[in-house]
Protein backbone atom coordinates (compact mmCIF):
# COMPACT_ATOMS: atom_id res chain seq x y z
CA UNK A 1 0.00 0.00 0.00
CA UNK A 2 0.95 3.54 -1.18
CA UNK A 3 -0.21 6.85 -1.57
CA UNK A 4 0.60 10.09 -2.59
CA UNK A 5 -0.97 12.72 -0.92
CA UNK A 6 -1.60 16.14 -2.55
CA UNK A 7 -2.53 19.51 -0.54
CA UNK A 8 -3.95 22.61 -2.24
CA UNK A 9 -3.35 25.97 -1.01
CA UNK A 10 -6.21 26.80 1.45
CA UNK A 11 -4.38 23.36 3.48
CA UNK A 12 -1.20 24.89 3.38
CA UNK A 13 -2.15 28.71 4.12
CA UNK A 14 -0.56 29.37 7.68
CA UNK A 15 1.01 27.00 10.06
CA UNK A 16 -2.10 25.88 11.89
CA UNK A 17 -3.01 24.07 8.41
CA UNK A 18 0.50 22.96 7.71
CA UNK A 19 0.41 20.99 11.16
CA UNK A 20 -2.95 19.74 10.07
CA UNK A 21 -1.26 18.36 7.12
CA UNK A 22 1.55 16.96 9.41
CA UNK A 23 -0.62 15.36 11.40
CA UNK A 24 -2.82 13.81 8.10
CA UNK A 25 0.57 12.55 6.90
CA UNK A 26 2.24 11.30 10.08
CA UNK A 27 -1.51 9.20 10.83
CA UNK A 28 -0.67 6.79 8.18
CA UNK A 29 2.46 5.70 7.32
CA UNK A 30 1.67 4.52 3.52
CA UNK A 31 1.12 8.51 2.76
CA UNK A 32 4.58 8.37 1.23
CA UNK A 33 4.77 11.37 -1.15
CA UNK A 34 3.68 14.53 -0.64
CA UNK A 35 3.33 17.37 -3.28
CA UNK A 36 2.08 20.49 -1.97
CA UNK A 37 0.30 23.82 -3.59
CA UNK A 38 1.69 27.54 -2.46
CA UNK A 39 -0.32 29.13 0.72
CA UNK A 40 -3.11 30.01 -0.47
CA UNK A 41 -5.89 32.68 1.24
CA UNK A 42 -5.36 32.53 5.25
CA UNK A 43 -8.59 34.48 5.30
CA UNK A 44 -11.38 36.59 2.80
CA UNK A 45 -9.60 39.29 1.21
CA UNK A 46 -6.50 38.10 1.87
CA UNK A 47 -4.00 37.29 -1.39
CA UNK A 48 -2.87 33.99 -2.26
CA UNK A 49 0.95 33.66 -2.66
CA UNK A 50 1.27 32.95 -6.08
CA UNK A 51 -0.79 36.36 -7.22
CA UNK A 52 1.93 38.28 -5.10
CA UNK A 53 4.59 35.95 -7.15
CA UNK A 54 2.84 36.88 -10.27
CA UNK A 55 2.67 40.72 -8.74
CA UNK A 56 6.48 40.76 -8.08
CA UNK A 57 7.17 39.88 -12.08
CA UNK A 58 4.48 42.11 -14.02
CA UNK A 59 6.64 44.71 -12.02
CA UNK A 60 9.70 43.71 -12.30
CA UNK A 61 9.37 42.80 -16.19
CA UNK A 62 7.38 46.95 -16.55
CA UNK A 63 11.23 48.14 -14.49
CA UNK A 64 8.22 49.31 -11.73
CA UNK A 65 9.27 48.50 -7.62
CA UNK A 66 8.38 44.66 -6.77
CA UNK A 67 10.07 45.12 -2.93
CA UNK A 68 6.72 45.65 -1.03
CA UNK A 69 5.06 42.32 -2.55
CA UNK A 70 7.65 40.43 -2.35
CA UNK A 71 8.61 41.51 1.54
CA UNK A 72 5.25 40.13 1.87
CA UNK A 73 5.75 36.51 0.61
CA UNK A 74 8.80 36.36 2.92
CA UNK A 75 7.09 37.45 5.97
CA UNK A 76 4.70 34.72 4.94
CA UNK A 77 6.64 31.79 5.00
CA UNK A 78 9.04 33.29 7.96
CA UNK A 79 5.73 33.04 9.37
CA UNK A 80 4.61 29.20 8.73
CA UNK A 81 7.98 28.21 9.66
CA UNK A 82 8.15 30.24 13.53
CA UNK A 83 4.66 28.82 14.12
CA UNK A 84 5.70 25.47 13.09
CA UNK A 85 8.83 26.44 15.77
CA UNK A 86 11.26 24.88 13.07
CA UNK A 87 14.91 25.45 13.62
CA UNK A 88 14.91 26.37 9.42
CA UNK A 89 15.58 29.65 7.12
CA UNK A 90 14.89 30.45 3.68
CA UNK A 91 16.94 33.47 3.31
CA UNK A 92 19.53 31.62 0.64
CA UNK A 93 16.29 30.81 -1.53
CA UNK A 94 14.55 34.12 -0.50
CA UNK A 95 18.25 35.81 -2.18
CA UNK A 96 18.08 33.90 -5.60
CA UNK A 97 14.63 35.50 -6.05
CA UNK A 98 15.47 38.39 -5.49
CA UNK A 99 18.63 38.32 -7.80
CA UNK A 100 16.42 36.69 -10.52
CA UNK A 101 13.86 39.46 -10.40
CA UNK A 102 16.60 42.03 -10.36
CA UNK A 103 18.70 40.84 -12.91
CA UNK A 104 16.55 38.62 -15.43
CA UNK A 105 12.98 38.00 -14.05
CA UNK A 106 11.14 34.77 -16.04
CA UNK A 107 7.85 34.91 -15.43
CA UNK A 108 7.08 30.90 -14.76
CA UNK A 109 10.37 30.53 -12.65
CA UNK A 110 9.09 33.64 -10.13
CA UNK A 111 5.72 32.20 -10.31
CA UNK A 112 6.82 28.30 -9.09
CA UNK A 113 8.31 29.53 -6.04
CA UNK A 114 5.40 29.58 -3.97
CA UNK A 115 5.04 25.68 -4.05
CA UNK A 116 9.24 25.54 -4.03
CA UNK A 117 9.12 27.47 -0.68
CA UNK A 118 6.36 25.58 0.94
CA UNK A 119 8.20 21.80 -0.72
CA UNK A 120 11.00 23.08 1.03
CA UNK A 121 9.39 23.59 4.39
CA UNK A 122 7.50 20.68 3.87
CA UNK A 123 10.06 18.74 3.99
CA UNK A 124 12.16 20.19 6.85
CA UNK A 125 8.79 19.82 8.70
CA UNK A 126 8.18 15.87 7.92
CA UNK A 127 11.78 15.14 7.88
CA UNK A 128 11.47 13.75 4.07
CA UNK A 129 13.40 14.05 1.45
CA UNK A 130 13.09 17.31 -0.83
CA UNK A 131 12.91 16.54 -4.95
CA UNK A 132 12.93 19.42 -6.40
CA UNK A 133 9.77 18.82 -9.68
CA UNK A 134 12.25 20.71 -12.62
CA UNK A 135 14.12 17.54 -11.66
CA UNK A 136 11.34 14.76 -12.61
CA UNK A 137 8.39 16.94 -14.56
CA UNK A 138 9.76 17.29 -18.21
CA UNK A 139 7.96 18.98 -21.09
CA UNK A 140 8.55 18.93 -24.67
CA UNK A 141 8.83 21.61 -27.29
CA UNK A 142 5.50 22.36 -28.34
CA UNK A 143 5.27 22.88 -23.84
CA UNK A 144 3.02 19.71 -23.39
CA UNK A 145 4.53 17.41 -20.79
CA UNK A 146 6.83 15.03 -21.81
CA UNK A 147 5.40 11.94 -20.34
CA UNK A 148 7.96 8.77 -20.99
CA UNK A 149 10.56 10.95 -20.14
CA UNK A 150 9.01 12.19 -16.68
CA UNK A 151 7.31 8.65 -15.95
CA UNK A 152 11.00 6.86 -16.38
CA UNK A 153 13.24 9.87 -14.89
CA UNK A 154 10.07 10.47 -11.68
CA UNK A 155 9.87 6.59 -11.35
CA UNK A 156 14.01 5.78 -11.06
CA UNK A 157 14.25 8.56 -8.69
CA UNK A 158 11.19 7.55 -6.20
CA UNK A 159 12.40 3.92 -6.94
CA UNK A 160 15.13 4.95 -4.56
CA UNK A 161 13.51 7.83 -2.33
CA UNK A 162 11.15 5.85 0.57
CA UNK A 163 9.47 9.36 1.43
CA UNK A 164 9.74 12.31 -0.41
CA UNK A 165 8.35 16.25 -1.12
CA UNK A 166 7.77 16.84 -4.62
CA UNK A 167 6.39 20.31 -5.50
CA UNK A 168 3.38 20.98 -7.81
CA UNK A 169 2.64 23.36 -10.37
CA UNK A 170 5.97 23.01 -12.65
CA UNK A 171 8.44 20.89 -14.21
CA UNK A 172 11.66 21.85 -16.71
CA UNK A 173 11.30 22.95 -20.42
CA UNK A 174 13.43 21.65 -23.38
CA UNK A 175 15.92 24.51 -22.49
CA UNK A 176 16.15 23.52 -18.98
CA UNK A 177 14.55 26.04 -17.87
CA UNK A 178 11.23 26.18 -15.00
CA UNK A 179 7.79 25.96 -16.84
CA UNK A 180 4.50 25.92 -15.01
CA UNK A 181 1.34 24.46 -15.50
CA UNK A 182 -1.33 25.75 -16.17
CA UNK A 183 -2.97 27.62 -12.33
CA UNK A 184 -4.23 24.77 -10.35
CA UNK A 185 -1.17 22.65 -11.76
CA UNK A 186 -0.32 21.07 -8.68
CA UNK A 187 -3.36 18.75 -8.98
CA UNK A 188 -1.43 17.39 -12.36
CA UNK A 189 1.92 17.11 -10.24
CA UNK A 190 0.20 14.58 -7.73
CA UNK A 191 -1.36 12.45 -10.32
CA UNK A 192 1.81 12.36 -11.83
CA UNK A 193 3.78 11.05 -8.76
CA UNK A 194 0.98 9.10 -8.09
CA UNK A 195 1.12 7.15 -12.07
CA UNK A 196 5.19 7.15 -11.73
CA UNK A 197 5.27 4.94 -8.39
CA UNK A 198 2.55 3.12 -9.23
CA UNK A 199 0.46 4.56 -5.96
CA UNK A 200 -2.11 2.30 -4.51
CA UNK A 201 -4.31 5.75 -3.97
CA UNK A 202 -3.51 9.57 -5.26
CA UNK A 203 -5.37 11.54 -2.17
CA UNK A 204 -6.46 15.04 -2.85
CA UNK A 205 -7.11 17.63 0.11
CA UNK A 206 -8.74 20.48 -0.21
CA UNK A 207 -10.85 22.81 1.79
CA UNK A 208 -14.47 21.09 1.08
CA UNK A 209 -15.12 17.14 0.93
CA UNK A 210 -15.19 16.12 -1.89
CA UNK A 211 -17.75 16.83 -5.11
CA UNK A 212 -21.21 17.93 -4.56
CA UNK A 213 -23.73 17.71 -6.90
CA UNK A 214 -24.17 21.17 -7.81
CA UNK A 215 -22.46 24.23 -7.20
CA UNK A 216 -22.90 25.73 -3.62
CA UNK A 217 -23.29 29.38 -4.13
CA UNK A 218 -25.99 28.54 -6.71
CA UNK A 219 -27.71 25.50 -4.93
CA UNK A 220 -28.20 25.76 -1.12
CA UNK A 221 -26.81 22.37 0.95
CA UNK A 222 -26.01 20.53 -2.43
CA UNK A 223 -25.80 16.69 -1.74
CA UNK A 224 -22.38 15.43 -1.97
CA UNK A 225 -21.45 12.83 -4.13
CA UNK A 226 -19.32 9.62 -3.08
CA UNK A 227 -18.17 8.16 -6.61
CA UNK A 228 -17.65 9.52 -9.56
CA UNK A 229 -15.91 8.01 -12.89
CA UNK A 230 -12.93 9.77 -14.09
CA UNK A 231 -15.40 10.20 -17.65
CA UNK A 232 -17.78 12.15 -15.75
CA UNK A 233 -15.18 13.93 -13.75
CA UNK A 234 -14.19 15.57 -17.21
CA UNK A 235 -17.04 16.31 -18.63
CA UNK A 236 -17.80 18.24 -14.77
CA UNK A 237 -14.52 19.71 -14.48
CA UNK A 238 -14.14 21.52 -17.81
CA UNK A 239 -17.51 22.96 -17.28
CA UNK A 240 -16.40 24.95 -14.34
CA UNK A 241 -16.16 22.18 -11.43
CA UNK A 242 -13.32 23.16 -9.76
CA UNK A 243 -12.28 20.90 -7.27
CA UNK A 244 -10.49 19.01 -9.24
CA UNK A 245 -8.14 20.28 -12.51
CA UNK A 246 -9.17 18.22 -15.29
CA UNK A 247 -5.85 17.36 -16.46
CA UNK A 248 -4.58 15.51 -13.59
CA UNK A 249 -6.86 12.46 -14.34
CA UNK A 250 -4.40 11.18 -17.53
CA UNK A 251 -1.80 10.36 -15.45
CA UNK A 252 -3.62 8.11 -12.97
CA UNK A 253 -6.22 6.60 -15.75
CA UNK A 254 -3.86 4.78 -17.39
CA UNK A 255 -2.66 2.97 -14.31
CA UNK A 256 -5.56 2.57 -12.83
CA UNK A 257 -4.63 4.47 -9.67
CA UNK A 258 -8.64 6.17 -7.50
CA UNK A 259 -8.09 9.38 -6.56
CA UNK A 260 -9.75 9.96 -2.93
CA UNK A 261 -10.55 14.17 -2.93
CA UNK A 262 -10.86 14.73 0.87
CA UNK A 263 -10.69 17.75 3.59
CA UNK A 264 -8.06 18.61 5.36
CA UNK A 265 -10.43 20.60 7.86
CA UNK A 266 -12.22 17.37 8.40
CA UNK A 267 -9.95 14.45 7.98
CA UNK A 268 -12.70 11.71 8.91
CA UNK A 269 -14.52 12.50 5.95
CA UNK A 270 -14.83 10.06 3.16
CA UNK A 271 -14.65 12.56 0.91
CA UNK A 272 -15.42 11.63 -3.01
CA UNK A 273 -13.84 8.92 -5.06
CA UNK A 274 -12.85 8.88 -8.45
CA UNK A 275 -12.52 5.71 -10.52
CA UNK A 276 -12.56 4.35 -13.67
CA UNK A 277 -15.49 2.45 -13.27
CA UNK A 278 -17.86 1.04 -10.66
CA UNK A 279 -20.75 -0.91 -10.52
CA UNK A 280 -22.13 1.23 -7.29
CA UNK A 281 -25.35 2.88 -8.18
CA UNK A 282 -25.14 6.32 -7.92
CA UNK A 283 -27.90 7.70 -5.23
CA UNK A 284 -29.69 10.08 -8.07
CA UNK A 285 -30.32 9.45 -11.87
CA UNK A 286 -27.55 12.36 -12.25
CA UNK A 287 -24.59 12.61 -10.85
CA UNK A 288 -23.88 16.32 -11.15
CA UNK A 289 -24.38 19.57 -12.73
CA UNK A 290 -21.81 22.00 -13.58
CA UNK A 291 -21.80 25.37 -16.44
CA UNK A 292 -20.36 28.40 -17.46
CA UNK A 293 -21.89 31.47 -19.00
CA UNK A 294 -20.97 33.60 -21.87
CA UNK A 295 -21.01 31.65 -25.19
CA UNK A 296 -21.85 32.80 -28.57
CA UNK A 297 -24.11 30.25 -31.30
CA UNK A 298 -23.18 30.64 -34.68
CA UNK A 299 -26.12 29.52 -36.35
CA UNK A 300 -25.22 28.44 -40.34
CA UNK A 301 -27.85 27.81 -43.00
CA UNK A 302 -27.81 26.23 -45.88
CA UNK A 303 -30.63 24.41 -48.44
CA UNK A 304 -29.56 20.34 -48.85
CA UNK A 305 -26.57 21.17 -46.69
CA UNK A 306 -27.12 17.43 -45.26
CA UNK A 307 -25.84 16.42 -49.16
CA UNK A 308 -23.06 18.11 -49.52
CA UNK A 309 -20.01 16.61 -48.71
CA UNK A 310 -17.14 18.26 -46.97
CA UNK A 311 -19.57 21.35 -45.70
CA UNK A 312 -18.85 20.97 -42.01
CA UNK A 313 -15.04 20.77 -42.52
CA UNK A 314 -15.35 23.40 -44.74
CA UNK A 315 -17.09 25.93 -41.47
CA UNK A 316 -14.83 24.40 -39.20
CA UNK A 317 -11.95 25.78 -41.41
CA UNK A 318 -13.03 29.61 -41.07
CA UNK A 319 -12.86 28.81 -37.10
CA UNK A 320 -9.40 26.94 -37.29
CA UNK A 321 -7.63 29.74 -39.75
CA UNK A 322 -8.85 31.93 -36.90
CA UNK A 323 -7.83 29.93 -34.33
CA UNK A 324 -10.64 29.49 -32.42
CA UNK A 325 -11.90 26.34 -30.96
CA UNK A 326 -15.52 25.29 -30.52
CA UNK A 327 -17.59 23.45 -27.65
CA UNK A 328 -20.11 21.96 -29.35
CA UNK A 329 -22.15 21.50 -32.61
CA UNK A 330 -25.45 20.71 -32.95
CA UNK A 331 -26.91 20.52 -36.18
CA UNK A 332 -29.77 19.85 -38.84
CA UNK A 333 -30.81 18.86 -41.84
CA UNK A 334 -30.08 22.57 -43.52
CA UNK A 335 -28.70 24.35 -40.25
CA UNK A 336 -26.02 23.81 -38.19
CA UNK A 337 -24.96 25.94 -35.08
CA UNK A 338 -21.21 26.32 -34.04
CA UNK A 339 -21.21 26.97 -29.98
CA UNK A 340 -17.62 29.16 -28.94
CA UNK A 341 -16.78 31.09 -26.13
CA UNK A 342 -17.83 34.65 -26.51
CA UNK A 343 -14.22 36.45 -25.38
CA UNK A 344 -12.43 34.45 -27.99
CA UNK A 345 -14.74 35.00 -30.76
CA UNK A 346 -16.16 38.65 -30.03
CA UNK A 347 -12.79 40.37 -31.75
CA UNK A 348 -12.92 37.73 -34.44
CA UNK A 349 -16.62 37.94 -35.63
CA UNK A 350 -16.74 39.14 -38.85
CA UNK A 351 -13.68 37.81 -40.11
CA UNK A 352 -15.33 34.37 -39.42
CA UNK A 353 -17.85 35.58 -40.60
CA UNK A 354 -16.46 36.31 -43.92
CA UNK A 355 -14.45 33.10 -43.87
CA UNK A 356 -17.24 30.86 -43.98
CA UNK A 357 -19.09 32.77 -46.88
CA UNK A 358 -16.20 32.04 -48.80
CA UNK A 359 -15.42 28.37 -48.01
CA UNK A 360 -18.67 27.23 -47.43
CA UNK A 361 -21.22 29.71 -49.34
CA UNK A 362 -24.02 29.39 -46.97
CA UNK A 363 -27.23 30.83 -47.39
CA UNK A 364 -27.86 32.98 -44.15
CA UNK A 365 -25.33 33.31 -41.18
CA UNK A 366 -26.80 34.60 -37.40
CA UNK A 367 -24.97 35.12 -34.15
CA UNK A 368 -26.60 34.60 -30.74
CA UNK A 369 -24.67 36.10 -27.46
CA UNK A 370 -25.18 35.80 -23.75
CA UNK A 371 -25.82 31.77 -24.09
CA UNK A 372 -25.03 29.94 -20.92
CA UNK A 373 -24.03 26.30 -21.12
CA UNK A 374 -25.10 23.82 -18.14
CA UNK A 375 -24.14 20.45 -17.95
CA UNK A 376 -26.23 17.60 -16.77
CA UNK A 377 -23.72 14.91 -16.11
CA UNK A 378 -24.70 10.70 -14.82
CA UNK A 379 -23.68 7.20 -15.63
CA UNK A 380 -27.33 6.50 -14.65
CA UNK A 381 -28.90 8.49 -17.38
CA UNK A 382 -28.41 5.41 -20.05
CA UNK A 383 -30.38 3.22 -18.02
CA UNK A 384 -33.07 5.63 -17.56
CA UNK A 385 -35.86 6.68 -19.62
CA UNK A 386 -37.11 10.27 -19.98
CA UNK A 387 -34.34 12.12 -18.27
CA UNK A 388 -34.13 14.95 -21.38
CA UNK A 389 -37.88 15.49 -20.73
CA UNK A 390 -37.70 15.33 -16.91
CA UNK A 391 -34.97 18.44 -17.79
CA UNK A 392 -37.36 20.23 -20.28
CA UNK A 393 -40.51 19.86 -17.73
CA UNK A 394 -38.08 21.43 -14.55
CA UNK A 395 -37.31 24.11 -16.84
CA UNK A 396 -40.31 25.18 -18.40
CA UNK A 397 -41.81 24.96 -14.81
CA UNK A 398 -39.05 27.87 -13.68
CA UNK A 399 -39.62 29.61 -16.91
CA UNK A 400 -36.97 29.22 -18.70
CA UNK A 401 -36.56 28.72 -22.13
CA UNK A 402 -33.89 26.16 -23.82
CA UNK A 403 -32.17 27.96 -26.59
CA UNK A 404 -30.27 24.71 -27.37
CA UNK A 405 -29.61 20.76 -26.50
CA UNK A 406 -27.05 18.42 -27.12
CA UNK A 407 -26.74 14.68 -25.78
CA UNK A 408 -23.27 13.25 -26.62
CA UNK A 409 -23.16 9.58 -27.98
CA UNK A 410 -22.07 8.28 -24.82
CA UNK A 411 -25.47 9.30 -23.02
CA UNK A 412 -22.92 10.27 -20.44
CA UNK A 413 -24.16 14.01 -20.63
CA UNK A 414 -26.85 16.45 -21.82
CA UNK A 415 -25.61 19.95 -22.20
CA UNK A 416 -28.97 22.37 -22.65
CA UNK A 417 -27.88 26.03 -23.96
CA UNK A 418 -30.20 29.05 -21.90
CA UNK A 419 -29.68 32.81 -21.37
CA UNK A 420 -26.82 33.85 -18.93
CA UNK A 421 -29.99 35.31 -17.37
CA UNK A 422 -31.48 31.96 -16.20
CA UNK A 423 -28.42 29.85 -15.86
CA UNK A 424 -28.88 30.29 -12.09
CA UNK A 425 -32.10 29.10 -12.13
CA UNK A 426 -31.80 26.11 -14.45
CA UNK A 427 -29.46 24.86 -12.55
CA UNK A 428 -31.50 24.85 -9.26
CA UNK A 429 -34.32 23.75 -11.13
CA UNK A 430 -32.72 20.63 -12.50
CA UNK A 431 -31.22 20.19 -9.33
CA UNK A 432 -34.49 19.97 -7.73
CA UNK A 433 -36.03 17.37 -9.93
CA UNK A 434 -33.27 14.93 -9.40
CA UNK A 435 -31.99 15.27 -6.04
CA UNK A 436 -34.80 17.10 -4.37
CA UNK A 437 -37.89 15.58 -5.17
CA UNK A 438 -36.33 12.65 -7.38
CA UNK A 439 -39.42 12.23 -9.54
């Protein structure tokens, strides 16, 4: 038995939640490696660590003072480590910082430190060895992560380290030089441990346990949910779930490895699990409901479009010359309606516009803004009859009208397209048909 135990931010903040996660770690002795996030918020309105990273190099790239900031992170982790009463200093690291944004600031080097600082106390903390990730983490040249090279390099080194610190959120580029992932990267960095020595378990904790069903400041009291496949876990995550970043399921899927997300404010909780499959019955038809707001519908027509071959690549073309990438694409017999995000595509518009008159020649082009996209994610939905209509009848109930529907092939999930105006709403409303009053 092994595991790898990941904490975010909010678990590391201040050293009352770094001796929580001491005393998580030291409670079972098969949590072997730990790979933990920069301090996050200590309180509302305070600023997480990395934003005053990210602060100290917009200044010190613009020649503007980066001093103040950066007095703060120190005072922050002087802090963590006098209220852990460790007999430990940073000032060496807290130097080559310094020199680095004086001389040559790079932007994803600066903004690393925050989980290099806490790996490093961390480690002096636990008494485990430190393995510093631009070590192990490799990516290639086009900046995706190189993963033979960091599965053999990570899984030769841990071969040979019992217990170790790892730090999230970045690995080494091509050049050698510190490149991040993208923000909430550290979630990737456990999985990855977690894939390379072949962990039993890749634990996640985080300030709430687990996955609820909906999102709490929409949904009051959500229920929470106790499995979840790593499938639907993707299709929740990338629209706006964000307990759990949707890249860091690769790197466990192919080995097979659960990930356990759990709270470090309330250890005892079971927290959710996430697995590649499962024959336990989910307690709702759904599983859970997730969206985002501000899309645009780019609705194409076109008389016998249905017969003409090579139409769709050619409207897809005008998008890709533009680079802009789509969500979805529902379509017709004679219409077909290309759903982007509105920021990318609001500068863009008419030069897409143009595009596809002259690649595809269609007969009338419209744009629709302010469309909100919602989610409705279950395993249980194939089994069941009438869930799109149980959807249609909650929201026609709450008044509000469906501007678009799409059920993928997998009958794994139904996204339904409404106003940003009533994404609230839908949301609740579907909530309360399936969890609720589970009609």
């Amino acid at each position: 038995m092994m595991k790898v135990v990941k904490f975010g931010g909010s678990s590391l903040a201040d050293a009352r939640q770094f001796a929580k996660a001491g005393e998580i770690i030291r409670a079972d002795e098969t949590r072997m490696y730990v790979v933990p996030s920069a301090p996050g918020k200590r309180f509302s309105g305070d600023t997480k660590v990395t934003d005053l990273l990210y602060t100290c190099y917009n200044r010190a790239a613009a020649g503007e003072s980066w001093q103040d900031p950066f007095r703060d992170i120190c005072s922050r982790y002087n802090e963590i480590i006098k209220g852990l009463g460790l007999d430990y200093s940073l000032q060496e690291e807290f130097d080559l910082i310094e020199k680095n944004l004086r001389e040559a600031p790079a932007k994803d080097y600066i903004a690393s430190r925050g989980e290099y600082l806490n790996g490093r106390i961390m480690a002096a903390y636990l008494g485990y060895e430190f393995i510093d990730a631009a070590e192990v983490i490799f990516f290639d040249e086009t900046g995706s992560l190189n993963e033979r090279k960091t599965k053999k390099v990570m899984g030769e080194r841990l071969k040979n380290t019992p217990r170790a610190v790892i730090p999230g959120f970045y690995g080494q580029d091509c050049s050698g030089e510190v490149k991040t992932f993208s923000r909430g990267g550290s979630d990737i960095t456990g999985s990855i441990v977690a894939g390379a020595c072949h962990a039993s378990v890749y634990e996640n904790w985080t300030d709430v346990s687990g996955f609820l069903v909906a999102d709490p400041r929409i949904v009051k009291d959500p229920a929470a949910i106790k499995t979840i496949t790593y499938k639907e876990l993707r299709e929740l995550s990338y629209m706006g779930a964000g307990v759990l970043h949707e890249d860091a399921i690769f790197p466990v899927r192919h080995e097979g490895i659960p990930i356990n997300i759990r709270n470090t404010n309330r250890p005892d909780d079971d927290g959710t699990w996430i697995v590649e499959s499962t024959c336990q019955k989910s307690g709702y038809v759904i599983t859970g409901i997730a969206g985002k707001k501000d899309f645009c519908a780019v609705l194409i027509s076109k008389d016998m479009m249905n017969s003409e071959i090579g139409f769709g690549r050619k409207v897809l073309q005008a998008f890709e010359e533009n680079n802009i990438s789509f969500e979805h694409m529902p379509s017709g017999i004679d219409t077909m309606t290309i759903v982007v995000h509105e920021t990318e595509f609001i500068d863009k518009e008419q030069r897409v516009v143009s595009a596809i008159h002259r690649l595809a020649d269609p007969d009338a082009i419209e744009i629709e803004s302010d469309l909100a996209l919602i989610a409705v994610v279950g395993r249980g939905m194939k089994a069941q009859r009438g869930t799109a209509g149980r959807i249609f009848s909650a929201l026609a109930h709450a008044h509000v009208n469906v501007r678009m529907i799409d059920q993928g092939s997998s009958e794994l999930n139904i996204i339904i397209g409404v106003e940003n105006r009533d994404f609230e709403a839908a949301i609740r409303a579907i909530y309360a048909i399936f969890v609720e009053t589970q009609l």
